[in-house]
C-alpha atoms as a PDB file:
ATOM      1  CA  UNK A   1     125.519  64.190 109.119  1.00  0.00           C
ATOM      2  CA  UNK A   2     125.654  66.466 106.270  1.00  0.00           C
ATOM      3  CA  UNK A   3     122.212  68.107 107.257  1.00  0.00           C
ATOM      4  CA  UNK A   4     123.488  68.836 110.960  1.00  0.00           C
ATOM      5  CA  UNK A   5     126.702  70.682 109.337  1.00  0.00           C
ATOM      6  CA  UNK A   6     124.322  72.642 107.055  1.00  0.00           C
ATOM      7  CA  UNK A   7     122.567  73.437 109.934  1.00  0.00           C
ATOM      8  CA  UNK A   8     125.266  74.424 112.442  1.00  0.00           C
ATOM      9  CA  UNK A   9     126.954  76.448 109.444  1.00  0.00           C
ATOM     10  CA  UNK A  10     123.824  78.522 109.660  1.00  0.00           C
ATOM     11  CA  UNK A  11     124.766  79.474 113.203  1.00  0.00           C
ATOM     12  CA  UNK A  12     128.265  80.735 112.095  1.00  0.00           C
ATOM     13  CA  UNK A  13     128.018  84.569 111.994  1.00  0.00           C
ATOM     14  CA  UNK A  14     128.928  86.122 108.498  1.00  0.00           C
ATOM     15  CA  UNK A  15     132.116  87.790 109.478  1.00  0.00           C
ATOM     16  CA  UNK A  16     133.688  84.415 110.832  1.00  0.00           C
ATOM     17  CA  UNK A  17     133.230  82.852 107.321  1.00  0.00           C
ATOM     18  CA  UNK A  18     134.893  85.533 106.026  1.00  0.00           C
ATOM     19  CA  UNK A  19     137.952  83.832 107.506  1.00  0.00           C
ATOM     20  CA  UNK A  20     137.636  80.996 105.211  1.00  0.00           C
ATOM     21  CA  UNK A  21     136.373  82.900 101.825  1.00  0.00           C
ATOM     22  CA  UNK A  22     137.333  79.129  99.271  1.00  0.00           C
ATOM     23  CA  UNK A  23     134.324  77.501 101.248  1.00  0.00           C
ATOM     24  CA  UNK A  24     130.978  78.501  99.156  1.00  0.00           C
ATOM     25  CA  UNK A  25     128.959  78.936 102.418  1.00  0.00           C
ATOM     26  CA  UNK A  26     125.886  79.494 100.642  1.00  0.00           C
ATOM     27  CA  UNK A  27     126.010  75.708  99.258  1.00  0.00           C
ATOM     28  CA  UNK A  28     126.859  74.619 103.046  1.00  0.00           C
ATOM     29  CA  UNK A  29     124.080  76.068 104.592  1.00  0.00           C
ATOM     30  CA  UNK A  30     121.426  75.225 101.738  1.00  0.00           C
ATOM     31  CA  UNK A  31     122.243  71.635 101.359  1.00  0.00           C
ATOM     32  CA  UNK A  32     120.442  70.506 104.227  1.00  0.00           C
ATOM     33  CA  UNK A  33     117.155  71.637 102.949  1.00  0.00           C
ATOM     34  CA  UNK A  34     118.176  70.087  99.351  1.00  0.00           C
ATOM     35  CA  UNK A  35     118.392  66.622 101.486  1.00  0.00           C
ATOM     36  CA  UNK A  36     115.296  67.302 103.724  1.00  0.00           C
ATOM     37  CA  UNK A  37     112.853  68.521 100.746  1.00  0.00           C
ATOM     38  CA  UNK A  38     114.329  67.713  97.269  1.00  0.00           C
ATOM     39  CA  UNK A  39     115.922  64.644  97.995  1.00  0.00           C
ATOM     40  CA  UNK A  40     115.071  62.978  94.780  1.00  0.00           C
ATOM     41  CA  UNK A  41     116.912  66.014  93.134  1.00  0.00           C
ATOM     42  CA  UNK A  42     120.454  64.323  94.646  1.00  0.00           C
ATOM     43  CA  UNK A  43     122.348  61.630  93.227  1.00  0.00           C
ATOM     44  CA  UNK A  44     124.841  59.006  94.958  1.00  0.00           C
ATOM     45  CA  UNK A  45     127.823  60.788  93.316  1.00  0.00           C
ATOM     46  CA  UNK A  46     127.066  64.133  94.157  1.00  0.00           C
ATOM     47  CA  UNK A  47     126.268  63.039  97.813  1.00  0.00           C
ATOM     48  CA  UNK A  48     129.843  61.363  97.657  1.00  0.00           C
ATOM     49  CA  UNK A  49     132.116  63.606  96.263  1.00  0.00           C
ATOM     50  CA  UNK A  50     130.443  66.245  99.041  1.00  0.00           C
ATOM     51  CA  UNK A  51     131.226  63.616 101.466  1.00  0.00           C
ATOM     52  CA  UNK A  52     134.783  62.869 100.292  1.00  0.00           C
ATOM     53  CA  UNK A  53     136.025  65.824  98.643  1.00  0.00           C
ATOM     54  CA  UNK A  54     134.142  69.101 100.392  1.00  0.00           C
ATOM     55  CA  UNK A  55     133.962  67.863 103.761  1.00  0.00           C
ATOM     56  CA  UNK A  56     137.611  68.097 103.860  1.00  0.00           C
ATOM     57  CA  UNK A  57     138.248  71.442 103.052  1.00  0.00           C
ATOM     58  CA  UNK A  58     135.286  72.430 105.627  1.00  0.00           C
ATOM     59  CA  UNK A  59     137.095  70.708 108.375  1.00  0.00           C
ATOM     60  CA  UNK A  60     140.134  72.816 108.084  1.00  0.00           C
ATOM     61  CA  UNK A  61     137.952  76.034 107.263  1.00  0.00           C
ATOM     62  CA  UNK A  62     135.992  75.111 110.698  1.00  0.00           C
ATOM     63  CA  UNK A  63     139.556  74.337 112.409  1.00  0.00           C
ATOM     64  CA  UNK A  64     141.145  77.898 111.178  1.00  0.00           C
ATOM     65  CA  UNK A  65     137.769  79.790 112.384  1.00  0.00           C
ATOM     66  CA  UNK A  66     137.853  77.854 115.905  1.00  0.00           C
ATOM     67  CA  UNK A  67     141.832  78.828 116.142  1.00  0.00           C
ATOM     68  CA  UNK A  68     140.576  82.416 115.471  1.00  0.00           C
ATOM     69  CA  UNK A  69     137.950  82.425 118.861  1.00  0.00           C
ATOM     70  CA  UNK A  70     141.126  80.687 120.877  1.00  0.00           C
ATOM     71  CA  UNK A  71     139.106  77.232 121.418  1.00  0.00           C
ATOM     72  CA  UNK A  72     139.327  73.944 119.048  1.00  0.00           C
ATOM     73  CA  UNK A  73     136.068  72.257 117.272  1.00  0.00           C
ATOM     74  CA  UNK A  74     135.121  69.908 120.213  1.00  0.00           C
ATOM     75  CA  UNK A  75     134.787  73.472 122.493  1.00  0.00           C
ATOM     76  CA  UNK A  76     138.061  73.129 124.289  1.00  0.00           C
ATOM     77  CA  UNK A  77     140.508  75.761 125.018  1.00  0.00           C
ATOM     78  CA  UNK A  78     143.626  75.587 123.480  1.00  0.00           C
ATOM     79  CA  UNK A  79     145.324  78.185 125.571  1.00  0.00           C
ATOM     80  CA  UNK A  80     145.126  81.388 123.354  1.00  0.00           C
END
C-alpha cells in the first residue's frame, strides 16, 4: 500500500503540494523505490511509525488538496 501512495504522489503536480507544504513530498514519492530496491535498508519500526503516524497527516493533506479541485479522494463531486 505504501508503494502505490508513493507512486500516485508522483502524479500530483508540484503546485497542488504546495497546498499541503508540512508533508515532506520528496520522502512520499521516494519511499516506494526504498521498498522496491533497498528493502533490506528498512526496519519494522520505521515501516510502522510511516504506517501509523505519517499516513495520517497524508490523508488530510490528500483530503485538503481534493477539496481544492471541488471533488473528494474516491473521485466524487462534492458540489463545489
Amino acid at each position: 500500500m505504501i508503494e502505490i501512495i508513493s507512486e500516485a504522489a508522483r502524479h500530483i503536480p508540484d503546485p497542488l503540494l504546495e497546498l499541503a507544504p508540512e508533508i515532506p513530498w520528496k520522502q512520499v514519492r521516494g519511499i516506494g523505490n526504498v521498498l522496491r530496491h533497498e528493502y533490506h535498508k528498512t526496519s519494522d519500526p520505521l515501516v510502522w511509525a510511516v504506517v501509523t503516524e505519517s499516513l495520517p497527516q497524508l490523508r488530510q493533506a490528500i483530503d485538503r488538496i481534493s477539496k481544492s479541485l471541488g471533488s473528494s479522494p474516491t473521485g466524487e463531486s462534492n458540489g463545489l
